[in-house]
PDB file of N, CA and C in Angstrom:
ATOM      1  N   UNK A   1     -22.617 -18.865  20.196  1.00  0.00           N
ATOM      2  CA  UNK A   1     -21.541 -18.054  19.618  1.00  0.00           C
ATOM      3  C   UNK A   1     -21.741 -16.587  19.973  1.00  0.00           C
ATOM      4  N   UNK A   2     -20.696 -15.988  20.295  1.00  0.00           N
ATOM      5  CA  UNK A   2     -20.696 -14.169  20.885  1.00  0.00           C
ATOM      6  C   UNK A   2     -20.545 -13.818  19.548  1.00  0.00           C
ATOM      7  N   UNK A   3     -20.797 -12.353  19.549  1.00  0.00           N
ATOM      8  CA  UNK A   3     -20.805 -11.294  18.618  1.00  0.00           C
ATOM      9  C   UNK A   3     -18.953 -11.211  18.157  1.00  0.00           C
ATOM     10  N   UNK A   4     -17.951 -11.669  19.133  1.00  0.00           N
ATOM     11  CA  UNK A   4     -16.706 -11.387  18.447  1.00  0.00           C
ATOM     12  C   UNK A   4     -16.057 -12.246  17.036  1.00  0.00           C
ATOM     13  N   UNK A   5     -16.625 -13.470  18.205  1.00  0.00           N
ATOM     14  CA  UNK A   5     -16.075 -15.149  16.944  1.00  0.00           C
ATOM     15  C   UNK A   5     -17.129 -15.043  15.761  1.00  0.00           C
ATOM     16  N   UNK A   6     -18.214 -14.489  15.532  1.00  0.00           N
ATOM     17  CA  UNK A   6     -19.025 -14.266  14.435  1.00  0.00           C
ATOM     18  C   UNK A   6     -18.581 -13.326  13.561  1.00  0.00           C
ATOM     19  N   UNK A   7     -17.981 -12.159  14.051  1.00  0.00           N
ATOM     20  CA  UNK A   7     -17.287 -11.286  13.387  1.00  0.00           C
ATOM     21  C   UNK A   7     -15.608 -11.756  12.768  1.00  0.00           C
ATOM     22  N   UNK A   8     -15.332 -12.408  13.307  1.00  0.00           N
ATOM     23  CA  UNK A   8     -13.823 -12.816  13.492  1.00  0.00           C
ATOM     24  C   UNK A   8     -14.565 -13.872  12.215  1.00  0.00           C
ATOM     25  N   UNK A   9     -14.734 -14.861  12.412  1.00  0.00           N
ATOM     26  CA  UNK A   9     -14.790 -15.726  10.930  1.00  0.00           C
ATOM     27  C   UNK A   9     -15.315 -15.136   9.845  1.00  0.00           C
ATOM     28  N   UNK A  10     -16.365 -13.648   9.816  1.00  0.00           N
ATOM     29  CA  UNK A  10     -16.644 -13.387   8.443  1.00  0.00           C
ATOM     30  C   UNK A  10     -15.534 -12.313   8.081  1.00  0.00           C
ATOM     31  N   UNK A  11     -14.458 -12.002   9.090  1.00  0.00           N
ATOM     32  CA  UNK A  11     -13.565 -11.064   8.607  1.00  0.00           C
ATOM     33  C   UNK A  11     -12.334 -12.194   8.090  1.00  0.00           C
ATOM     34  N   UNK A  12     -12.119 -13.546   8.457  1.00  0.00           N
ATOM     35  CA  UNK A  12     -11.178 -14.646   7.767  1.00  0.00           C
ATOM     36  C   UNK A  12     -11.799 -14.844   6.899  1.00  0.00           C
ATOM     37  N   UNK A  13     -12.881 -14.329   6.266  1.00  0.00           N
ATOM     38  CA  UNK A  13     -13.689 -15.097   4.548  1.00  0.00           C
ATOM     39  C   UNK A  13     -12.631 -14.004   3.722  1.00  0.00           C
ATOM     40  N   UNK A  14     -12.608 -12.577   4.641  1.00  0.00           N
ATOM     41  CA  UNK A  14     -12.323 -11.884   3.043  1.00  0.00           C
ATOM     42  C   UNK A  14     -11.283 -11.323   3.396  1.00  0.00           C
ATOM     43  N   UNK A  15     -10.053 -11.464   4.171  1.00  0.00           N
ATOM     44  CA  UNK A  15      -8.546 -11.306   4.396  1.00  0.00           C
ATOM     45  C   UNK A  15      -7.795 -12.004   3.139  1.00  0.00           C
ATOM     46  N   UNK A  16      -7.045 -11.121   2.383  1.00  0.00           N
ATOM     47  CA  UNK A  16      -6.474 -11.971   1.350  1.00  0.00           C
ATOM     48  C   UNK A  16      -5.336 -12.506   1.986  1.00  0.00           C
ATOM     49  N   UNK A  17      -4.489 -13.787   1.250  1.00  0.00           N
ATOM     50  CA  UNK A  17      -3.442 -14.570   1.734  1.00  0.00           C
ATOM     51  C   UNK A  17      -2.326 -14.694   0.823  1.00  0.00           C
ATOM     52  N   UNK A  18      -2.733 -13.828  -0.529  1.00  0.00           N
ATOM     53  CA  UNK A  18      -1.647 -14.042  -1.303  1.00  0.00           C
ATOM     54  C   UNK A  18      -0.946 -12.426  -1.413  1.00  0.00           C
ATOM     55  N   UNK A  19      -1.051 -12.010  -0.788  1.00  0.00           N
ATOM     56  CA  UNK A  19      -0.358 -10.556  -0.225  1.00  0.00           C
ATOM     57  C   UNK A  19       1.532 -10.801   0.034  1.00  0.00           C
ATOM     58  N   UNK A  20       2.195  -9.972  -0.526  1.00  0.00           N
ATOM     59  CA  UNK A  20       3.375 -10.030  -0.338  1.00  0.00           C
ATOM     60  C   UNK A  20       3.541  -9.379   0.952  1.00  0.00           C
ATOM     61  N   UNK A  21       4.842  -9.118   1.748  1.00  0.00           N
ATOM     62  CA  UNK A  21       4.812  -8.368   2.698  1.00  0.00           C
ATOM     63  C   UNK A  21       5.644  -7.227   2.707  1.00  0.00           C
ATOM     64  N   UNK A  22       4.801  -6.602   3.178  1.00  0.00           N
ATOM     65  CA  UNK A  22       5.077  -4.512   2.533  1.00  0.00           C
ATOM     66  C   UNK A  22       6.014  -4.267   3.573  1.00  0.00           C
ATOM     67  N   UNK A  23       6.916  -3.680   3.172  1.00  0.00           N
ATOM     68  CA  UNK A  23       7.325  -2.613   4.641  1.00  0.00           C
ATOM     69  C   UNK A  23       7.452  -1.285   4.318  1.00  0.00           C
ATOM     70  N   UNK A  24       7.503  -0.552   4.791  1.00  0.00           N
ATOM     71  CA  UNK A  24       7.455   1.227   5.007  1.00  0.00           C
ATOM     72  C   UNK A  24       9.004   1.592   3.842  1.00  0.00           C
ATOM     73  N   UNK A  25       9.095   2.127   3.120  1.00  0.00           N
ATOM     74  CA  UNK A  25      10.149   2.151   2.449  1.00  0.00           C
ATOM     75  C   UNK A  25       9.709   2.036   0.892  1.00  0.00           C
ATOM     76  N   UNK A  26       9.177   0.678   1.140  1.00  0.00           N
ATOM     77  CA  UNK A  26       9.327  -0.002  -0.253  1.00  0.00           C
ATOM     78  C   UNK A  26       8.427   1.133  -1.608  1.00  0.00           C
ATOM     79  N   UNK A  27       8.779   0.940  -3.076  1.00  0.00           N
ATOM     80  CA  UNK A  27       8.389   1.151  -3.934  1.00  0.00           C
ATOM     81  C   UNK A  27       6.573   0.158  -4.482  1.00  0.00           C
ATOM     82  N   UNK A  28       6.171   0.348  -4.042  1.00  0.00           N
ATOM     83  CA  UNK A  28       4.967  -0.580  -4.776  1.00  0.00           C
ATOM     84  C   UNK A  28       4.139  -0.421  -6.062  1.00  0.00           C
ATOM     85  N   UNK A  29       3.596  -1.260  -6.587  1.00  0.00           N
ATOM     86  CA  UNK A  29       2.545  -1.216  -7.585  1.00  0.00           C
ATOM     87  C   UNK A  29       1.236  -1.302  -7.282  1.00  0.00           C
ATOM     88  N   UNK A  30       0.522  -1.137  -7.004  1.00  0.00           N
ATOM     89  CA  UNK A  30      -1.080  -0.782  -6.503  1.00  0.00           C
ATOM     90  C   UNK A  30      -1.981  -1.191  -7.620  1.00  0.00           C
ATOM     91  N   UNK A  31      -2.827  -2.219  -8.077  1.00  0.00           N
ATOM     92  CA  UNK A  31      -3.575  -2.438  -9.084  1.00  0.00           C
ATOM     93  C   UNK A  31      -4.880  -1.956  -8.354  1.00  0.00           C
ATOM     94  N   UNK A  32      -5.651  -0.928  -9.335  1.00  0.00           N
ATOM     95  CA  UNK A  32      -6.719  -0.520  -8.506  1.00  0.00           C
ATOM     96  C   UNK A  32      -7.845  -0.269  -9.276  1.00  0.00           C
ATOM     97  N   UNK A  33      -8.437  -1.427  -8.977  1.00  0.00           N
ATOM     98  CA  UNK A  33      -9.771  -1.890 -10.329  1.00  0.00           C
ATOM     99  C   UNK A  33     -10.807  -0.789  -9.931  1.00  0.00           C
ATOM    100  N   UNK A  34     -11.282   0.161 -11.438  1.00  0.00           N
ATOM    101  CA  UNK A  34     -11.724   1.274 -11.541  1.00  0.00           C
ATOM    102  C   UNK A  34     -13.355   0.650 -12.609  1.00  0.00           C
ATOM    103  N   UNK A  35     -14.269   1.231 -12.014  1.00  0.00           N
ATOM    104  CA  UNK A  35     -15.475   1.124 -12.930  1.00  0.00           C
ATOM    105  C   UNK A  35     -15.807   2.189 -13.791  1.00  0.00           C
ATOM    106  N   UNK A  36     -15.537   1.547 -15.277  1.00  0.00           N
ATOM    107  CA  UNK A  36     -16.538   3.515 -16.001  1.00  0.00           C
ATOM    108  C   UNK A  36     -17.244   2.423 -16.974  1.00  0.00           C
ATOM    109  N   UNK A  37     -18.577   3.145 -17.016  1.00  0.00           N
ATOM    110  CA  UNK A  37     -19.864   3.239 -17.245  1.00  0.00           C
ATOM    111  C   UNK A  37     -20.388   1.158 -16.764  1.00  0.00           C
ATOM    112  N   UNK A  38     -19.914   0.574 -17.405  1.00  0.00           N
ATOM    113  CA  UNK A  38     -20.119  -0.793 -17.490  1.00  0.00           C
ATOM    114  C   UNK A  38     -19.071  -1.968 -17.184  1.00  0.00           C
ATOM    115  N   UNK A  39     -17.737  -1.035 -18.319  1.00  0.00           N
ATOM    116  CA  UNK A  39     -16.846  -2.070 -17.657  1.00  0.00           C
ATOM    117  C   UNK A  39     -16.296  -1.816 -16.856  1.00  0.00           C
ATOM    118  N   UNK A  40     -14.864  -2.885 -16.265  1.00  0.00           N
ATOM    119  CA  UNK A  40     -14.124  -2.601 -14.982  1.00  0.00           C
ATOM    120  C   UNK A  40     -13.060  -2.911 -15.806  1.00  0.00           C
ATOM    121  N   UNK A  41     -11.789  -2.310 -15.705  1.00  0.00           N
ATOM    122  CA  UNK A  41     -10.606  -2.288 -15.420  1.00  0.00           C
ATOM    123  C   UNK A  41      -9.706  -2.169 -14.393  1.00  0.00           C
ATOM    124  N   UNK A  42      -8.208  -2.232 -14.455  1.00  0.00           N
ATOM    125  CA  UNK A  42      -7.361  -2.285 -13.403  1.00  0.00           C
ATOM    126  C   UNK A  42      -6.324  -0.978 -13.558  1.00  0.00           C
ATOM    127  N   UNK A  43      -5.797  -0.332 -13.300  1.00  0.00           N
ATOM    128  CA  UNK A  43      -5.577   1.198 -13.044  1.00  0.00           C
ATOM    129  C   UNK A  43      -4.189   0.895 -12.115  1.00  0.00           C
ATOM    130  N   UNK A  44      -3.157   0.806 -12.637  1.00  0.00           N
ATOM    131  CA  UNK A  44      -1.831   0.984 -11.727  1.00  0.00           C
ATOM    132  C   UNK A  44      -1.649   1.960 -10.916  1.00  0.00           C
ATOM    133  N   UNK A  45      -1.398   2.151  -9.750  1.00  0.00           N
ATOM    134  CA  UNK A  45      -0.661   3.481  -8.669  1.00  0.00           C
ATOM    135  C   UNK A  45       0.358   2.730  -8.360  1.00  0.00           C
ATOM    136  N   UNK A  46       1.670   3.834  -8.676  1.00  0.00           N
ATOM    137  CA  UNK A  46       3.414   3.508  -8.352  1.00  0.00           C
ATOM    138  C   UNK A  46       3.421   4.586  -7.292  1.00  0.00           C
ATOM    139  N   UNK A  47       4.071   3.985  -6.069  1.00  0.00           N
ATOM    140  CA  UNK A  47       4.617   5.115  -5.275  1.00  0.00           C
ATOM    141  C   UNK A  47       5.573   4.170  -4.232  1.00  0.00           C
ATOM    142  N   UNK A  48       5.547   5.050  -3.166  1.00  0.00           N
ATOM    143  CA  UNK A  48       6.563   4.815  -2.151  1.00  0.00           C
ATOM    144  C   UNK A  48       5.613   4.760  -0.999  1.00  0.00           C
ATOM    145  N   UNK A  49       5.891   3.451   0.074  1.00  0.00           N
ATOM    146  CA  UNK A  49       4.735   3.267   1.217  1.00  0.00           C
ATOM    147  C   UNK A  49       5.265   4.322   2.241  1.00  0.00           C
ATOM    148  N   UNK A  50       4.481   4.777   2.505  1.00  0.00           N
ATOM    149  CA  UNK A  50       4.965   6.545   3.871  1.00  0.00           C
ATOM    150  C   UNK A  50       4.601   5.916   4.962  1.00  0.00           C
ATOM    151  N   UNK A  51       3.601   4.885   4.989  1.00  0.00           N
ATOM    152  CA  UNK A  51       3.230   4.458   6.443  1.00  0.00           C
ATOM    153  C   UNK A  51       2.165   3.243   6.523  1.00  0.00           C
ATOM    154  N   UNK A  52       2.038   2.713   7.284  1.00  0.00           N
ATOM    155  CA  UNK A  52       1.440   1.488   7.528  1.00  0.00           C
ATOM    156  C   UNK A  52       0.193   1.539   8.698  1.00  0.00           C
ATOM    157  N   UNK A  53      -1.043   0.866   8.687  1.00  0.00           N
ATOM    158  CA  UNK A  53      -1.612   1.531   9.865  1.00  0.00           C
ATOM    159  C   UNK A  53      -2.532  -0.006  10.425  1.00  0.00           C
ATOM    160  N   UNK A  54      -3.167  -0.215  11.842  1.00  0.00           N
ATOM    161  CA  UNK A  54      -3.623  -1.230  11.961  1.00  0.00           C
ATOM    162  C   UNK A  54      -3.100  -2.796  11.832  1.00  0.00           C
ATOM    163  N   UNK A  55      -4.469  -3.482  11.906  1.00  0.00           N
ATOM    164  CA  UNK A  55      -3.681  -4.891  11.436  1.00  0.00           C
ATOM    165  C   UNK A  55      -4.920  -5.607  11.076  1.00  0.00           C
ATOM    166  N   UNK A  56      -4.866  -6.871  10.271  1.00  0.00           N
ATOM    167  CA  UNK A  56      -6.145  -7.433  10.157  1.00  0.00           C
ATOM    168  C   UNK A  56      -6.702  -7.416   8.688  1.00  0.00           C
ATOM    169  N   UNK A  57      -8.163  -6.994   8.982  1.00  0.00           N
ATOM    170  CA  UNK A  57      -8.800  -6.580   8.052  1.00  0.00           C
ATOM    171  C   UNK A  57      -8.624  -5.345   7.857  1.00  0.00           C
ATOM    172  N   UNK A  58      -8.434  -4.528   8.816  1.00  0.00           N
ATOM    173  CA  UNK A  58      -8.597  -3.269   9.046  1.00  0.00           C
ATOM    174  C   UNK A  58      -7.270  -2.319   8.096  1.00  0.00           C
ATOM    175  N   UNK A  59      -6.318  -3.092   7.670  1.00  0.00           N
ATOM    176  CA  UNK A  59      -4.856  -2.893   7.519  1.00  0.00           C
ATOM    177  C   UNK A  59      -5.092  -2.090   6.299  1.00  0.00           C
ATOM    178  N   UNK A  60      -4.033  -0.561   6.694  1.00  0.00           N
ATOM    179  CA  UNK A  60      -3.577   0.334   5.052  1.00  0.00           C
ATOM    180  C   UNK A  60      -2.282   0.571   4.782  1.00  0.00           C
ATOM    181  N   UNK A  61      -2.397   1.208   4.105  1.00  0.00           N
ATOM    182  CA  UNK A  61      -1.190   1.349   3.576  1.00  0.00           C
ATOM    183  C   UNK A  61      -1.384   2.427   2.879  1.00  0.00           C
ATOM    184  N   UNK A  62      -0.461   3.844   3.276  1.00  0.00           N
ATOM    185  CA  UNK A  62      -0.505   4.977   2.371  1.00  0.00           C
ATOM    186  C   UNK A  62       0.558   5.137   1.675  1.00  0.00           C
ATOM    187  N   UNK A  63       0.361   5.303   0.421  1.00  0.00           N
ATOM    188  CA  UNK A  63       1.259   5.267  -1.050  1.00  0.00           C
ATOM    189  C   UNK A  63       1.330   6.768  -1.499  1.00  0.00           C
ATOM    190  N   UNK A  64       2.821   7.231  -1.480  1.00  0.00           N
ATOM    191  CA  UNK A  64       2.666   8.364  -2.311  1.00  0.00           C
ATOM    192  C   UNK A  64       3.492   8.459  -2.956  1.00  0.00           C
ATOM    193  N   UNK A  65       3.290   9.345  -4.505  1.00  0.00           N
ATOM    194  CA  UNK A  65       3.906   9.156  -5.689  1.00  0.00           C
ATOM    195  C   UNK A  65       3.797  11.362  -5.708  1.00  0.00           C
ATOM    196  N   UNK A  66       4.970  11.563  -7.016  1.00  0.00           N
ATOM    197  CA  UNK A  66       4.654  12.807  -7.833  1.00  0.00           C
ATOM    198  C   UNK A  66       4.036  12.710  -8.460  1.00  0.00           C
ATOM    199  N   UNK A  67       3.142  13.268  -9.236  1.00  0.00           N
ATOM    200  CA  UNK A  67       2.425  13.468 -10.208  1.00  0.00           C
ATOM    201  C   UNK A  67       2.047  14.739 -10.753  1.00  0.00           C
ATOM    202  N   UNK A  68       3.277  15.022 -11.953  1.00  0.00           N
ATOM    203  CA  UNK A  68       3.120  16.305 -12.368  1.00  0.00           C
ATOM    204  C   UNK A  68       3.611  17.772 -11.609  1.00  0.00           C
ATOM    205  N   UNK A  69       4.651  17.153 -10.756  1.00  0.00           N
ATOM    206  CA  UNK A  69       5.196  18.388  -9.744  1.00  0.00           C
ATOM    207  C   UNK A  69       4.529  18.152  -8.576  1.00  0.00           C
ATOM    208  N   UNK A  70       3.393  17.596  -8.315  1.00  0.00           N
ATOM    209  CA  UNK A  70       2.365  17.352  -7.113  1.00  0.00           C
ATOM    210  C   UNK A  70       2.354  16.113  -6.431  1.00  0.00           C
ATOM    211  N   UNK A  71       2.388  16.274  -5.005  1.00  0.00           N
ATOM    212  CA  UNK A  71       2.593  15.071  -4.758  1.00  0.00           C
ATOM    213  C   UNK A  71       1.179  14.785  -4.150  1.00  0.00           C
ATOM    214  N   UNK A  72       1.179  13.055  -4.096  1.00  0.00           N
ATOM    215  CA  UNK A  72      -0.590  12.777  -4.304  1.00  0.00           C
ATOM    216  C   UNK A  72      -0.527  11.485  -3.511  1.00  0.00           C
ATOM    217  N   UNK A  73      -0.955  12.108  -2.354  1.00  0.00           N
ATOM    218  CA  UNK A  73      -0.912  10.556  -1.420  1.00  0.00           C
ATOM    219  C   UNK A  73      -2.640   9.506  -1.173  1.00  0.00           C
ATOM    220  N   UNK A  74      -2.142   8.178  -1.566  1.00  0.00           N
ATOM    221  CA  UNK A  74      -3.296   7.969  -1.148  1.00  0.00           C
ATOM    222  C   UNK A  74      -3.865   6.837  -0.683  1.00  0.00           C
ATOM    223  N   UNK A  75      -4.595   6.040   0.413  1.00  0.00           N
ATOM    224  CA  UNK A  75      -4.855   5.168   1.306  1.00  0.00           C
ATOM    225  C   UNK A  75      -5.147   4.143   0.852  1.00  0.00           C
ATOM    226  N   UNK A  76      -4.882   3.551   0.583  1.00  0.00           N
ATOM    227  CA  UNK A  76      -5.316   1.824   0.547  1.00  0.00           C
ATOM    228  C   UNK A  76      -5.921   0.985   1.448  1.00  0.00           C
ATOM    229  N   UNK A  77      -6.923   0.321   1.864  1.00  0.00           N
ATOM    230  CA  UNK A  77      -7.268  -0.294   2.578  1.00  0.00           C
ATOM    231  C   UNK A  77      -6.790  -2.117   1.945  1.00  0.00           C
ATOM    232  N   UNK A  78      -5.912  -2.540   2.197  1.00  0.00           N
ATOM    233  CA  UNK A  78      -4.866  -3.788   0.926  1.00  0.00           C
ATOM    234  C   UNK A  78      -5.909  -4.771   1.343  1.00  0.00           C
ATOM    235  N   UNK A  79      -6.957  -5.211   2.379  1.00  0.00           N
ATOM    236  CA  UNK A  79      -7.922  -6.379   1.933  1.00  0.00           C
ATOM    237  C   UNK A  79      -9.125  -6.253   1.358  1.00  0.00           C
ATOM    238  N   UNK A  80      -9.071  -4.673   0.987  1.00  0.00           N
ATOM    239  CA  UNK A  80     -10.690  -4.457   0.241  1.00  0.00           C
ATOM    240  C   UNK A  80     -10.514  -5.250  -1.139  1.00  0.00           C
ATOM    241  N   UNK A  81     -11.557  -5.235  -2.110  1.00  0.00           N
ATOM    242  CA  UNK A  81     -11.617  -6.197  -3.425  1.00  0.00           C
ATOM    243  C   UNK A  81     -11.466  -4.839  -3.775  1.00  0.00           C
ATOM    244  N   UNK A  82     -11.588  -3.716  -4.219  1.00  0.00           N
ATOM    245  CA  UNK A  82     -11.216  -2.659  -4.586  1.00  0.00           C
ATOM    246  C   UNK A  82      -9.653  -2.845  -5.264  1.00  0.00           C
ATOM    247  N   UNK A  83      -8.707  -3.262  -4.361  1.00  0.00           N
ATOM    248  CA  UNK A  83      -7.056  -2.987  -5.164  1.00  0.00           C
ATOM    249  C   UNK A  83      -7.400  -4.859  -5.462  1.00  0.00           C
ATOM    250  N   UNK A  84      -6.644  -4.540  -6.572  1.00  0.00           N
ATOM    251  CA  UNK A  84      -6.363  -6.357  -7.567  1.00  0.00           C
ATOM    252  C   UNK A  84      -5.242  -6.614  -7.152  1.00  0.00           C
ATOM    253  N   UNK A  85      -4.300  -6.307  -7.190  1.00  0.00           N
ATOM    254  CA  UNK A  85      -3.023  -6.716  -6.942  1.00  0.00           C
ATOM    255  C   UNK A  85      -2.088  -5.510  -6.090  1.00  0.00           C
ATOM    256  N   UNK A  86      -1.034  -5.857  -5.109  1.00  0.00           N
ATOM    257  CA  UNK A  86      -0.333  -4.943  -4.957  1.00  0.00           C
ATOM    258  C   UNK A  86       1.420  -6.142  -5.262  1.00  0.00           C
ATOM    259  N   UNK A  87       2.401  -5.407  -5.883  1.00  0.00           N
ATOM    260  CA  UNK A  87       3.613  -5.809  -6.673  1.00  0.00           C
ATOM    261  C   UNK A  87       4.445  -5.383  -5.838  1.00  0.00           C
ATOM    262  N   UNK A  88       5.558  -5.306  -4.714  1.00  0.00           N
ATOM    263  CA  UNK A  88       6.691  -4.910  -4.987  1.00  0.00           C
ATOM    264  C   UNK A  88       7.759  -4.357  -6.289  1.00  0.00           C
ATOM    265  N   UNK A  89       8.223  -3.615  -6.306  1.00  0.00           N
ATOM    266  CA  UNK A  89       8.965  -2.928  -7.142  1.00  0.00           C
ATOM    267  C   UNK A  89      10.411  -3.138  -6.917  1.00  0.00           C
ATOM    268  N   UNK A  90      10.564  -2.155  -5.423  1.00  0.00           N
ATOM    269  CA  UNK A  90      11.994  -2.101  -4.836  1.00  0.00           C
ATOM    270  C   UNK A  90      12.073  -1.889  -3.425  1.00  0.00           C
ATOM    271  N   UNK A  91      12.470  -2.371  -2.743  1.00  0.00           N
ATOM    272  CA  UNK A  91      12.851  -2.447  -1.242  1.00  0.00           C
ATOM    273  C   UNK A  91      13.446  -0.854  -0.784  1.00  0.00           C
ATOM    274  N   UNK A  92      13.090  -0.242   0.074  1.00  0.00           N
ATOM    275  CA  UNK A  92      13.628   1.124   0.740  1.00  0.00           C
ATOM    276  C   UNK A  92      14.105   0.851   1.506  1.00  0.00           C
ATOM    277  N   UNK A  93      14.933   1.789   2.122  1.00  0.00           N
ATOM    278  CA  UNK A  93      15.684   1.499   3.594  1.00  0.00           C
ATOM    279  C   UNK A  93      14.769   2.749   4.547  1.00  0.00           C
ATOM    280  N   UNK A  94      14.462   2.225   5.232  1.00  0.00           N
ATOM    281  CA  UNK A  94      13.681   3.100   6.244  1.00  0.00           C
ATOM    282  C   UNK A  94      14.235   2.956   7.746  1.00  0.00           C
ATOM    283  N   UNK A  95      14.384   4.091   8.471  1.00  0.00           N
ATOM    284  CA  UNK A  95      14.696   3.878   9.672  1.00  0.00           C
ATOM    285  C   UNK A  95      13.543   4.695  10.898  1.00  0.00           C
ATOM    286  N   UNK A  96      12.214   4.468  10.171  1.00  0.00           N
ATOM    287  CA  UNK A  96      11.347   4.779  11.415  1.00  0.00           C
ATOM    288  C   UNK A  96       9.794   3.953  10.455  1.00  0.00           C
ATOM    289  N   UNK A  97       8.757   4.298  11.437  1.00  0.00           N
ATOM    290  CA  UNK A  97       7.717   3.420  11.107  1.00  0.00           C
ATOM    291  C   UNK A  97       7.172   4.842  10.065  1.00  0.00           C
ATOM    292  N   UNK A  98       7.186   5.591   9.966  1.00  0.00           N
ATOM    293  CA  UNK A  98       6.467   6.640   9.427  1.00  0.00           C
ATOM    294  C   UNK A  98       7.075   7.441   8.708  1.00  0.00           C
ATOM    295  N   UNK A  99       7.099   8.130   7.337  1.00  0.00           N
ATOM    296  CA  UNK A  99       8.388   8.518   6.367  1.00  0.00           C
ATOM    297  C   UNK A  99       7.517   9.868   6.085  1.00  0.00           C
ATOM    298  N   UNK A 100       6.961  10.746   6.854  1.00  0.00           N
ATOM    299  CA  UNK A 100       6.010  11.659   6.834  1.00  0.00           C
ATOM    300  C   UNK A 100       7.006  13.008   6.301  1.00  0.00           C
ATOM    301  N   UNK A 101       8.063  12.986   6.700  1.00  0.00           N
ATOM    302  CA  UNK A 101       9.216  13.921   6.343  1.00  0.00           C
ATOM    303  C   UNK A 101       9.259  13.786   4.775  1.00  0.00           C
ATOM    304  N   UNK A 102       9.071  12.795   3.998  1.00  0.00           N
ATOM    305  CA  UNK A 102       9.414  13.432   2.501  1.00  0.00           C
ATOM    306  C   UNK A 102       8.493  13.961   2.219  1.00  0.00           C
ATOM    307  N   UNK A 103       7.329  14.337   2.790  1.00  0.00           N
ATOM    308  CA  UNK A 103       6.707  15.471   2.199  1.00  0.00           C
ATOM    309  C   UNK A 103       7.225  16.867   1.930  1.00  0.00           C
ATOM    310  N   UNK A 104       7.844  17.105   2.643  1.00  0.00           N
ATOM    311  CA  UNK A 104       8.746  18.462   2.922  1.00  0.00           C
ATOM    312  C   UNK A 104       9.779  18.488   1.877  1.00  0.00           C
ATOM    313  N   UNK A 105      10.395  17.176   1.421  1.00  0.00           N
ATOM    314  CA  UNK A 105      11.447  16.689   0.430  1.00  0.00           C
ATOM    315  C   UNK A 105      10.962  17.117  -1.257  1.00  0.00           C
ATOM    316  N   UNK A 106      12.113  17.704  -2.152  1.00  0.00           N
ATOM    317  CA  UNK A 106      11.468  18.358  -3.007  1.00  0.00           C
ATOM    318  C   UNK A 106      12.794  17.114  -4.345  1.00  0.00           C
ATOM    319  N   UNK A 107      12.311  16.725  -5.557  1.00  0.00           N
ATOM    320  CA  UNK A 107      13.519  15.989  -6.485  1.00  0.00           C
ATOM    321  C   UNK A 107      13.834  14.774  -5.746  1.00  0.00           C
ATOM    322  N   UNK A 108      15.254  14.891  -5.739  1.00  0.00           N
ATOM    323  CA  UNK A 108      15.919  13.436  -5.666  1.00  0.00           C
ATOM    324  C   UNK A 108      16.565  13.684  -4.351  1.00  0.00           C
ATOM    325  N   UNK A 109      15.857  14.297  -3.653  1.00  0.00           N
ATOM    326  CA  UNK A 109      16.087  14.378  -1.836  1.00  0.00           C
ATOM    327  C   UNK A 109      14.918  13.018  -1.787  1.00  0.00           C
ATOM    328  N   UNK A 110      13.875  13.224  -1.733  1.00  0.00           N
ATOM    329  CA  UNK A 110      12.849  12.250  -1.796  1.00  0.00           C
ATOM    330  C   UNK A 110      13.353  10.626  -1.997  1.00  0.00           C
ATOM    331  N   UNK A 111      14.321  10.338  -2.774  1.00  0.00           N
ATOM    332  CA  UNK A 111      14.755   8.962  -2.831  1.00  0.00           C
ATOM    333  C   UNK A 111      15.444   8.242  -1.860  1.00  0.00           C
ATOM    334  N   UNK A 112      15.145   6.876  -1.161  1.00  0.00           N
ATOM    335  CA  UNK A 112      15.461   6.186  -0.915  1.00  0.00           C
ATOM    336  C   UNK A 112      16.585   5.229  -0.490  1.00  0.00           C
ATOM    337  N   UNK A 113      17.231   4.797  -0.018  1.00  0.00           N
ATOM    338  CA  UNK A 113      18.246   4.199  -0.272  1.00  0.00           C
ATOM    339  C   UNK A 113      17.556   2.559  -0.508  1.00  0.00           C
ATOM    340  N   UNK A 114      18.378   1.859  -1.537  1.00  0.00           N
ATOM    341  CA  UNK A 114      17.511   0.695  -1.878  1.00  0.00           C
ATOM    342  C   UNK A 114      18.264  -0.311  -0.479  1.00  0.00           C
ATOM    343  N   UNK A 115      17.127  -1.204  -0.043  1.00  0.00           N
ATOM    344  CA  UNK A 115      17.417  -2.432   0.680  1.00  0.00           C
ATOM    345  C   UNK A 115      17.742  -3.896   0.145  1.00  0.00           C
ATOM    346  N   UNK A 116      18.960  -4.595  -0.100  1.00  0.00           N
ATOM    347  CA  UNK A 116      18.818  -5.453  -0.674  1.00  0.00           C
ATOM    348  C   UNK A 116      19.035  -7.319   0.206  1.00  0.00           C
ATOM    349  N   UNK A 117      18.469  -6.680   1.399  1.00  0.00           N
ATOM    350  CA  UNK A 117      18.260  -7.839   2.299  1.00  0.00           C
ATOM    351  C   UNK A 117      17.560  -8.654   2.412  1.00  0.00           C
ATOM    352  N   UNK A 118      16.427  -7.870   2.262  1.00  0.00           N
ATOM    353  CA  UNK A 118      15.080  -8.195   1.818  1.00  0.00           C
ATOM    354  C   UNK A 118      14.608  -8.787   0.393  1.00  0.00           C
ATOM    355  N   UNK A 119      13.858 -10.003   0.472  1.00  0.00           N
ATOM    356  CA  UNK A 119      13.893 -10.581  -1.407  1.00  0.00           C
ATOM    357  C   UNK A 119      12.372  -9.874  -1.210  1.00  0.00           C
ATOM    358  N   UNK A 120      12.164  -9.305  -2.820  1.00  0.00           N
ATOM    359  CA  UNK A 120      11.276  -8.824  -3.235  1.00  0.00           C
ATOM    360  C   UNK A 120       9.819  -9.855  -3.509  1.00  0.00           C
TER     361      UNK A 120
END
């Protein structure tokens, strides 16, 4: 056995399969299991996907939301055990792979047009 197919089956142990499928647009829910002192909990992030990157194991997904006037973007790696769940919310209409422009977007310029082609 080569060094690729050895790598390649321990990266199919921990690829999750019950993953919905994201596209650039959409509204998501991000469950993102947080440790303080002993226990673990799960920690929601709501935002909007800005961009998609890779494929594989390797695969992210950057989520950004307001928070408090501020906007707060932030990376997901969606097969780490780190996020518990990611939810669909609402379908976006996007017309490029990368939505890097609503940063610049200030209120309800920032919104979306909803997609309803797509089942959630």
């Amino acid at each position: 056995m080569n060094a690729e197919s050895i790598i390649r089956s321990i990266e199919s142990e921990q690829i999750k399969d019950d993953l919905p499928t994201i596209y650039v647009g959409d509204t998501v829910r991000v469950g993102v299991r947080i440790v303080e002192g002993g226990k673990e909990r799960v920690q929601p992030y709501e935002g909007t996907v800005i961009a998609m990157r890779n494929g594989g194991i390797n695969e992210t997904i950057t989520v950004r939301r307001v928070f408090q006037g501020v906007g707060v973007e932030r990376v997901f790696l969606i097969h780490a055990p780190r996020v518990a769940t990611i939810n669909i919310i609402r379908r976006g209409k996007a017309r490029r792979a990368k939505l890097y422009y609503l940063r610049d977007r200030v209120g309800k310029a920032t919104r979306l047009k909803q997609r309803f082609d797509r089942s959630l």
